[in-house]
N, C-alpha and C. Protein backbone atom coordinates (compact mmCIF):
# COMPACT_ATOMS: atom_id res chain seq x y z
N UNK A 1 -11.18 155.86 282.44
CA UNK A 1 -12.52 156.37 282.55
C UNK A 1 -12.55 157.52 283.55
N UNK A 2 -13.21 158.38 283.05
CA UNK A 2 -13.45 159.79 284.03
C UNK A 2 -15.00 159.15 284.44
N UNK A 3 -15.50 159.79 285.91
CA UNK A 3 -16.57 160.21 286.50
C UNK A 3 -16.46 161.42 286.43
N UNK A 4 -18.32 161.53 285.47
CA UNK A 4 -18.87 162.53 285.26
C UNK A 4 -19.73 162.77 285.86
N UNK A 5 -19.80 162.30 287.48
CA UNK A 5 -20.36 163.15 288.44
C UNK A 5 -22.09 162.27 288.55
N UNK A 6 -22.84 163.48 288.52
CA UNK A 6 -24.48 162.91 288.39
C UNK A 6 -25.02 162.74 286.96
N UNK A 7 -24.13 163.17 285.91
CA UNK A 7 -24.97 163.06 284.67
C UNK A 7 -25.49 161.33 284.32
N UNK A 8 -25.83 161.15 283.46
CA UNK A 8 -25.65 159.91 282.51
C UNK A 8 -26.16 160.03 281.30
N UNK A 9 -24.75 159.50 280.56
CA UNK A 9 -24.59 158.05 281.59
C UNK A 9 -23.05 159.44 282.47
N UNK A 10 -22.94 158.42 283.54
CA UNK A 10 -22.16 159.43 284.48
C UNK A 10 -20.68 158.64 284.35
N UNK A 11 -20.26 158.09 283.35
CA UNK A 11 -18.74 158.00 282.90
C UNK A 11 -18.23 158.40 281.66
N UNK A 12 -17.24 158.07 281.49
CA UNK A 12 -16.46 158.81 279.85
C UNK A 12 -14.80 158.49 279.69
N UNK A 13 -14.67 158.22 278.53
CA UNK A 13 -13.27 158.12 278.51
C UNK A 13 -12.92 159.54 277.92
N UNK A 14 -12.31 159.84 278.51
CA UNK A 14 -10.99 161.20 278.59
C UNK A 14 -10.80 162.21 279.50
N UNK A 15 -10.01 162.98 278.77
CA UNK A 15 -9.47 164.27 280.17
C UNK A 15 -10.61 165.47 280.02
N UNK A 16 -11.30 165.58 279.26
CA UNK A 16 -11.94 166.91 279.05
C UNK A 16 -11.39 167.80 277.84
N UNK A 17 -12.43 168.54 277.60
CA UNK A 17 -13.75 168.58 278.23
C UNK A 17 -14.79 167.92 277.00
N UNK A 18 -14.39 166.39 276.27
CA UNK A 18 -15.09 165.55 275.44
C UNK A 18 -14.76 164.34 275.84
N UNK A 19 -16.04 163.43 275.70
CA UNK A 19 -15.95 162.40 276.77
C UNK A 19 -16.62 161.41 275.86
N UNK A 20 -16.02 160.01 275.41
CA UNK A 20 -16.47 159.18 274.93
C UNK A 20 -17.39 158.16 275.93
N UNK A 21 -18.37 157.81 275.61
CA UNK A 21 -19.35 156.82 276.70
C UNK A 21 -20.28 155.87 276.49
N UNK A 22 -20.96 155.29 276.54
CA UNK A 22 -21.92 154.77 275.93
C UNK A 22 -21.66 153.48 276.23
N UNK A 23 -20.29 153.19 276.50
CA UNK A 23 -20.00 151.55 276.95
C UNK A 23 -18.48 151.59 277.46
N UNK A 24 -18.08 150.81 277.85
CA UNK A 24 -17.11 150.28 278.46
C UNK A 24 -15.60 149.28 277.60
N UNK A 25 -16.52 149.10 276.48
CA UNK A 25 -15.92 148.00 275.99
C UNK A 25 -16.41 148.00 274.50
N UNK A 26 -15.67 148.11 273.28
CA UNK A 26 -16.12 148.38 271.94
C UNK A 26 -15.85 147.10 271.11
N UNK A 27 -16.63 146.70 270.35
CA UNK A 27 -16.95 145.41 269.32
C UNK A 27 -16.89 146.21 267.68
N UNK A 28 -16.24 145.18 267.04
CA UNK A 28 -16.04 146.16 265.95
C UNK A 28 -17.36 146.41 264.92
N UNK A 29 -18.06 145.19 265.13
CA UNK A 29 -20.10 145.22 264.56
C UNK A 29 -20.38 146.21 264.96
N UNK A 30 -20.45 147.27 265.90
CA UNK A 30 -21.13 148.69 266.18
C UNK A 30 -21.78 148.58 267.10
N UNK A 31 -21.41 149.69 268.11
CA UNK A 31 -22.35 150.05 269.55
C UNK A 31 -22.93 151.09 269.43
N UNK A 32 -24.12 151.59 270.46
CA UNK A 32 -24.00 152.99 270.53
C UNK A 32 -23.10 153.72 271.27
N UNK A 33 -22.51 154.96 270.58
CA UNK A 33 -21.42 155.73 271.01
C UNK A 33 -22.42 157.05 271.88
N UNK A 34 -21.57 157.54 272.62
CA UNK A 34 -22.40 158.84 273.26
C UNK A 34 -21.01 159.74 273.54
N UNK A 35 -20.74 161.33 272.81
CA UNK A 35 -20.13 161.83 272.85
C UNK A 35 -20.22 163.12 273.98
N UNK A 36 -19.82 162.93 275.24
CA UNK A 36 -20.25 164.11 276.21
C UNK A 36 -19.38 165.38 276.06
N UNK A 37 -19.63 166.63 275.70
CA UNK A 37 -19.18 167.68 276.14
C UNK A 37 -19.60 168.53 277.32
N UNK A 38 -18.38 168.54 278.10
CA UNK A 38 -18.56 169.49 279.43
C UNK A 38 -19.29 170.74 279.21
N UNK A 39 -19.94 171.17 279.93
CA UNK A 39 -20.72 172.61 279.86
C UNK A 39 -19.76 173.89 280.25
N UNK A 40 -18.73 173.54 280.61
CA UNK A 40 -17.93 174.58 280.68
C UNK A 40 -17.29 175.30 278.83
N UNK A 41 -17.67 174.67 278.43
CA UNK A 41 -17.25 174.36 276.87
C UNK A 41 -18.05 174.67 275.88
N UNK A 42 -18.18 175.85 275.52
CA UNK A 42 -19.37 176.06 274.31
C UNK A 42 -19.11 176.36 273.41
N UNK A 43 -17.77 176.12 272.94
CA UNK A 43 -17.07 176.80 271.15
C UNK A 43 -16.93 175.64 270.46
N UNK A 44 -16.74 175.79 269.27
CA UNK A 44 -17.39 174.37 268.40
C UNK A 44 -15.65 173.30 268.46
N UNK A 45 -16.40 172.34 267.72
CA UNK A 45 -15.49 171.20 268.21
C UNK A 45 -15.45 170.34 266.88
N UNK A 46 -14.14 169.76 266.99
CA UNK A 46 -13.92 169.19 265.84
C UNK A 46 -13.37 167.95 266.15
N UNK A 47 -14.54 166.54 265.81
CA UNK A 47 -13.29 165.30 266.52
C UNK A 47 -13.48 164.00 264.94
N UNK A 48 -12.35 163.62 264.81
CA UNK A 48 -11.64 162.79 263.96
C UNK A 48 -11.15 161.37 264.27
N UNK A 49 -11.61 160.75 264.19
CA UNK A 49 -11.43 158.75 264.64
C UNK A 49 -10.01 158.69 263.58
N UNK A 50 -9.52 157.92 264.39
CA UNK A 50 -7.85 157.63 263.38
C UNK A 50 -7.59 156.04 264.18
N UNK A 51 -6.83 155.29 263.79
CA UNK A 51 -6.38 153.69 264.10
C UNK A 51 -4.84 154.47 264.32
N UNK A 52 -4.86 153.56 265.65
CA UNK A 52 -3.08 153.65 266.35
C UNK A 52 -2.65 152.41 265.30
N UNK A 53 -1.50 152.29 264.88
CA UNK A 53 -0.39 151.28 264.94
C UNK A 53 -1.54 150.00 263.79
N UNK A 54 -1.14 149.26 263.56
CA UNK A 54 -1.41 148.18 262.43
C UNK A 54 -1.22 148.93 261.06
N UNK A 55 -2.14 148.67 259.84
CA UNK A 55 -1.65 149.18 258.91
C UNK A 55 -1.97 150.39 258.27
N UNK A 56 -2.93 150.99 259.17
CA UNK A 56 -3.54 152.28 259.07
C UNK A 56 -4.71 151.93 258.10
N UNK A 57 -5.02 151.12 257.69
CA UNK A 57 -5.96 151.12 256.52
C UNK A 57 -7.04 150.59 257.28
N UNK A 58 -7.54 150.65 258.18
CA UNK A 58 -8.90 150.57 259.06
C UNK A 58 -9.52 151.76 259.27
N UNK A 59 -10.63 151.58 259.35
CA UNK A 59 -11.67 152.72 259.72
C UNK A 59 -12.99 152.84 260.79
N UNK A 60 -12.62 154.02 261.40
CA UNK A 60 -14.12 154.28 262.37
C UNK A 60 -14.96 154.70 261.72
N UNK A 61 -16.21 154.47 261.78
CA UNK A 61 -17.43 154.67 261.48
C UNK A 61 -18.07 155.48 262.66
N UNK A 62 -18.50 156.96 262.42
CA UNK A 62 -19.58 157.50 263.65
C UNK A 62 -20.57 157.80 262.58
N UNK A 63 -22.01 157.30 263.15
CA UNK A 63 -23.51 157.15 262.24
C UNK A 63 -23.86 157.47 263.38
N UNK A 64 -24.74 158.77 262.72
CA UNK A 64 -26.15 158.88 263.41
C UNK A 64 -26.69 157.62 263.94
N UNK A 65 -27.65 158.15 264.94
CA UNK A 65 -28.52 156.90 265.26
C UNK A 65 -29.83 157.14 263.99
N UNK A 66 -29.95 155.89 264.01
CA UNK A 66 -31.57 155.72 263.25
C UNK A 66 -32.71 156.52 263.69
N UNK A 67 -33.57 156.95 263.44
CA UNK A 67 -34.57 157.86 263.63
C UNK A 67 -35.35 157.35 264.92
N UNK A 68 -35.80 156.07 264.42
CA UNK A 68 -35.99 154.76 265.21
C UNK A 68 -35.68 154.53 266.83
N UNK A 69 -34.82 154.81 267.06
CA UNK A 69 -33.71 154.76 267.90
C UNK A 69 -33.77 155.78 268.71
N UNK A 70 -34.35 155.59 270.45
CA UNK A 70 -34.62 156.76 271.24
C UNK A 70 -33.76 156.59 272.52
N UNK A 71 -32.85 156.97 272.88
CA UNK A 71 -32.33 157.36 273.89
C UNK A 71 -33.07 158.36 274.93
N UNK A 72 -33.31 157.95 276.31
CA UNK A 72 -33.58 158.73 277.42
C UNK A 72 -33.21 159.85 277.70
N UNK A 73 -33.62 160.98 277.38
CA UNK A 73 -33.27 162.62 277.72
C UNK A 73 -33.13 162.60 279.37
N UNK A 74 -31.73 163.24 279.43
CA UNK A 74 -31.19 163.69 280.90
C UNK A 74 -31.19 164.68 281.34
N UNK A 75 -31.79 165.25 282.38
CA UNK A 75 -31.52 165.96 282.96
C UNK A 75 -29.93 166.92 282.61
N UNK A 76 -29.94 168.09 282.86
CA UNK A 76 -29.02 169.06 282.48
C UNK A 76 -27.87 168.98 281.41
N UNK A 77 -28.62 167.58 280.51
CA UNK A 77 -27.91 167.36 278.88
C UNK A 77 -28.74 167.99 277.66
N UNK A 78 -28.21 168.08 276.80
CA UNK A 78 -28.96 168.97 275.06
C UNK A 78 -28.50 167.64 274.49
N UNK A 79 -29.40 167.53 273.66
CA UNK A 79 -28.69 166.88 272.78
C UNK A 79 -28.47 167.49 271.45
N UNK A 80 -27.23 167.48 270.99
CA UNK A 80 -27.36 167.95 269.71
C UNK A 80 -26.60 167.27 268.15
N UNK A 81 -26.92 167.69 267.38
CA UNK A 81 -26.39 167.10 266.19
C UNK A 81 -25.10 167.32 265.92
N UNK A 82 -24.13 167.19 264.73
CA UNK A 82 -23.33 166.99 264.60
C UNK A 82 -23.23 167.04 262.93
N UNK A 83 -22.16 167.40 262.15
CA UNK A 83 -22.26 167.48 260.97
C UNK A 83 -21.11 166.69 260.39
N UNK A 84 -20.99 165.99 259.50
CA UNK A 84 -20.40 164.78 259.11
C UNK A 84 -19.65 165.21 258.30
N UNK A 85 -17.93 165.49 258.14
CA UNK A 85 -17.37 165.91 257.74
C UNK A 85 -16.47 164.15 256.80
N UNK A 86 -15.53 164.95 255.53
CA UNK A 86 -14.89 164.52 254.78
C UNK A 86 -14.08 163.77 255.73
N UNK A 87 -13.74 162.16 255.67
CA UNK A 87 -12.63 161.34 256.11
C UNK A 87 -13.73 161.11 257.58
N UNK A 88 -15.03 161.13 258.01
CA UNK A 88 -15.40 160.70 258.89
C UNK A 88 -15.25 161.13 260.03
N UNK A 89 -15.48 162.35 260.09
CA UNK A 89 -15.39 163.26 261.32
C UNK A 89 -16.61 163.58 261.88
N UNK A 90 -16.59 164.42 262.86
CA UNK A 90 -17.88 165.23 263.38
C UNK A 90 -17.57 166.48 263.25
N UNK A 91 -18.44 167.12 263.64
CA UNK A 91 -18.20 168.92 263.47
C UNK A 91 -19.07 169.42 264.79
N UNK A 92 -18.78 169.86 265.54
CA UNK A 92 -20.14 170.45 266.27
C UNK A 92 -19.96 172.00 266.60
N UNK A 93 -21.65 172.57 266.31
CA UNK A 93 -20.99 173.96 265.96
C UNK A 93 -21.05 174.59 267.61
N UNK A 94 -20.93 175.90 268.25
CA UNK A 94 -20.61 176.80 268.90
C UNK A 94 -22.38 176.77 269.67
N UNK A 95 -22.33 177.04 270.80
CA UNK A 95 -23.52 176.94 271.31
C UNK A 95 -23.53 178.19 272.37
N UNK A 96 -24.74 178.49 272.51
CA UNK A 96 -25.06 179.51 273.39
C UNK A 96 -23.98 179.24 275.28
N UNK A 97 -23.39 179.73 275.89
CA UNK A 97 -22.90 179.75 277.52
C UNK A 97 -24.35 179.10 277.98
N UNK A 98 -23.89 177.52 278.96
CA UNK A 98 -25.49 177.29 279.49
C UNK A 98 -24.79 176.32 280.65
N UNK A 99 -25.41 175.99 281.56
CA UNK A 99 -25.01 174.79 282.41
C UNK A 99 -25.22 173.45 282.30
N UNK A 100 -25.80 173.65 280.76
CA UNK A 100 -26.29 172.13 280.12
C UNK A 100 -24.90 171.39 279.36
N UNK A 101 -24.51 170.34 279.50
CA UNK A 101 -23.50 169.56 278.98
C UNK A 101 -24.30 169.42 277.42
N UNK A 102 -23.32 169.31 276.45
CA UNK A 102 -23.54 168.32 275.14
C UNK A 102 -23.01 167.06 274.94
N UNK A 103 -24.35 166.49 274.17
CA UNK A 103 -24.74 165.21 273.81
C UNK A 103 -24.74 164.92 272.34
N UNK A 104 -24.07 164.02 272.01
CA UNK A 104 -24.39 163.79 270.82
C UNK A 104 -24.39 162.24 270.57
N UNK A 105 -25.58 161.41 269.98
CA UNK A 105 -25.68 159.88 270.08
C UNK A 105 -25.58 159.13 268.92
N UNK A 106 -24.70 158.35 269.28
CA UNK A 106 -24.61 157.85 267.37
C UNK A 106 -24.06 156.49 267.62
N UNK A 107 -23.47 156.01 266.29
CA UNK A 107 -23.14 154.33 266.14
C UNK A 107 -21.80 154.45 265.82
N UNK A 108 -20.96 153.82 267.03
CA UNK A 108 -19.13 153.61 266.41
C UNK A 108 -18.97 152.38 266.15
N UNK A 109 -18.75 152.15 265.08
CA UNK A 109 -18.15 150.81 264.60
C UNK A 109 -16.72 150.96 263.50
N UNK A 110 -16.07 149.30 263.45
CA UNK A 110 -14.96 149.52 263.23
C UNK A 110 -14.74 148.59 261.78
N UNK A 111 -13.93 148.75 260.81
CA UNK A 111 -14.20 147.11 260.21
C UNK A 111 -13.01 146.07 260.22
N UNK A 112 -12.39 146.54 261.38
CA UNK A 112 -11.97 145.30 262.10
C UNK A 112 -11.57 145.93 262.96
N UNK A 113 -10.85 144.62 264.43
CA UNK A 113 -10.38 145.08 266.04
C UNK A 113 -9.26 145.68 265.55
N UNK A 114 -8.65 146.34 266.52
CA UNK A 114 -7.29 147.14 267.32
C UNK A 114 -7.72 148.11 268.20
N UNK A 115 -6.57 148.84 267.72
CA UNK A 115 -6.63 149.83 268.51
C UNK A 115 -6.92 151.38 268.09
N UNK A 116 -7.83 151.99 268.33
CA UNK A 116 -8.01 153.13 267.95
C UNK A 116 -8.36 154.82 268.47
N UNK A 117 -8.76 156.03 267.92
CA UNK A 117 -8.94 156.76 269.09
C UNK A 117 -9.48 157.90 268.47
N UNK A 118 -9.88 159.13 269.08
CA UNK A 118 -10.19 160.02 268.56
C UNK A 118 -9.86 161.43 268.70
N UNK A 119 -9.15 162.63 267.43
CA UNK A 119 -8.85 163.46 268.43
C UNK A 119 -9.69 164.51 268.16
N UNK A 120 -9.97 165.40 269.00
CA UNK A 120 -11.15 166.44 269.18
C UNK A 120 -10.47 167.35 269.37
N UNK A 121 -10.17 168.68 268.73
CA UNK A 121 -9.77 169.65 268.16
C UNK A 121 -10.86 171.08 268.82
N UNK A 122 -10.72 171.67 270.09
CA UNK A 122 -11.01 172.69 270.17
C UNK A 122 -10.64 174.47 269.77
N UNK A 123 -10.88 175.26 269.96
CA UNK A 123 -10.36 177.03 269.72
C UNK A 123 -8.83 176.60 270.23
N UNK A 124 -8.76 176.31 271.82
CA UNK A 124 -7.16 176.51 272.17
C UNK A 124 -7.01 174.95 272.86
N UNK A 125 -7.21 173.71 272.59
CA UNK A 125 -6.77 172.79 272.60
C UNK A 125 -6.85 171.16 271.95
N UNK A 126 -5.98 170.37 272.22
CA UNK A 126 -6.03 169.32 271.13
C UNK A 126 -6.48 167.80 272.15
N UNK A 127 -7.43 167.48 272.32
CA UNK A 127 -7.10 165.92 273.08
C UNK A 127 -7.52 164.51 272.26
N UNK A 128 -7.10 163.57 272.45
CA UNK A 128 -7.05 162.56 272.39
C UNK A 128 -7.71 161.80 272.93
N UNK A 129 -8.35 160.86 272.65
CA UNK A 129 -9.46 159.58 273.16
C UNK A 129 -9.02 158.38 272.84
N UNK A 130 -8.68 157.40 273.64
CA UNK A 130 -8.11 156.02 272.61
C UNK A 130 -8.74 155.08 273.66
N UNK A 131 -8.90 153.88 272.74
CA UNK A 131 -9.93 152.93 272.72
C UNK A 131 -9.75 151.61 272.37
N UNK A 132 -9.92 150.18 272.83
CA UNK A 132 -9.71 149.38 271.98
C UNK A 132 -10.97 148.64 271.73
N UNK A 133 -10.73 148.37 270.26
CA UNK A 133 -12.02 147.40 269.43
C UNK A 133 -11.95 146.24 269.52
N UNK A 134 -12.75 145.06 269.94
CA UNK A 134 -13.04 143.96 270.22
C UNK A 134 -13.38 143.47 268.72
N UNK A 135 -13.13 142.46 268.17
CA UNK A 135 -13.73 141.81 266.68
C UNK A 135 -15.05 141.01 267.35
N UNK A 136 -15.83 141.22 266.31
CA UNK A 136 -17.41 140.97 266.41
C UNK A 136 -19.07 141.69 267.03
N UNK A 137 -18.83 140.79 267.19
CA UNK A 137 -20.49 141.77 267.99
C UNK A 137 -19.96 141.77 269.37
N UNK A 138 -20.92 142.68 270.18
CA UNK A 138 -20.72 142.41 271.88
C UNK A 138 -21.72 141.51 271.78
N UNK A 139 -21.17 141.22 273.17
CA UNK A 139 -22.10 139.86 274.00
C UNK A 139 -23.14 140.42 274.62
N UNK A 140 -24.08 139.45 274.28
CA UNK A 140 -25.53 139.91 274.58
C UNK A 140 -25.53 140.19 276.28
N UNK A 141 -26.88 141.11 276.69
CA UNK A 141 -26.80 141.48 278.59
C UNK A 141 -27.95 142.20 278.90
């Protein structure tokens, strides 16, 4: 987990500058996911859920949130959308230079545990996010 300082939520799993968050701990029934991009970072982005190791034939699920479904606007975050690419990707396009981080809020679920991760594909670099899935729901809190 990285600290992301004063934002929130103000943690994330990875190196930069895309930051998985929203929880600590993933159930394969579905959480909400929260995808942070650093504000140093405004050229579009491309990230792809893939399963480490078992038989490869598992899958991440990233869903919009429901309409329904309101998350707390933060201070010096955007939130923005995301476009749903072939094999279950995201897309996010190119944004104006700002000191505002990107947000994007949605549902990761799995249809079953291991281990899994995501890689996010910038202009001049490649990173990796990995994660492990818990089978079932989380525990209620």
């Amino acid at each position: 987990m990285t600290d992301l300082g004063p934002l929130a939520p103000n943690y994330g799993a990875g190196v930069g500058p895309t930051y998985l968050s929203g929880q600590d701990s993933w159930y394969s029934a579905g959480q909400v996911a929260i995808l942070m991009v650093d504000s140093h970072y405004s050229r579009p982005l491309l990230v792809r859920p893939f399963q480490l190791g078992g038989d490869g034939k598992s899958t991440v699920t990233l869903a919009d949130l429901p309409s329904t479904d309101v998350i707390k606007q933060e201070p010096r975050v955007t939130v923005v959308p995301a476009l749903h690419t072939t094999g279950g990707g995201l897309y996010f396009g190119a944004v104006a230079p700002t000191s505002f981080w990107r947000e994007w809020n949605g549902l990761l679920s799995t249809d079953s545990p291991g281990c899994f991760g995501l890689q996010v594909d910038g202009d001049v670099f490649t990173e990796f996010i990995l994660f492990v899935v818990n089978p079932g729901n989380p525990p209620g809190g």
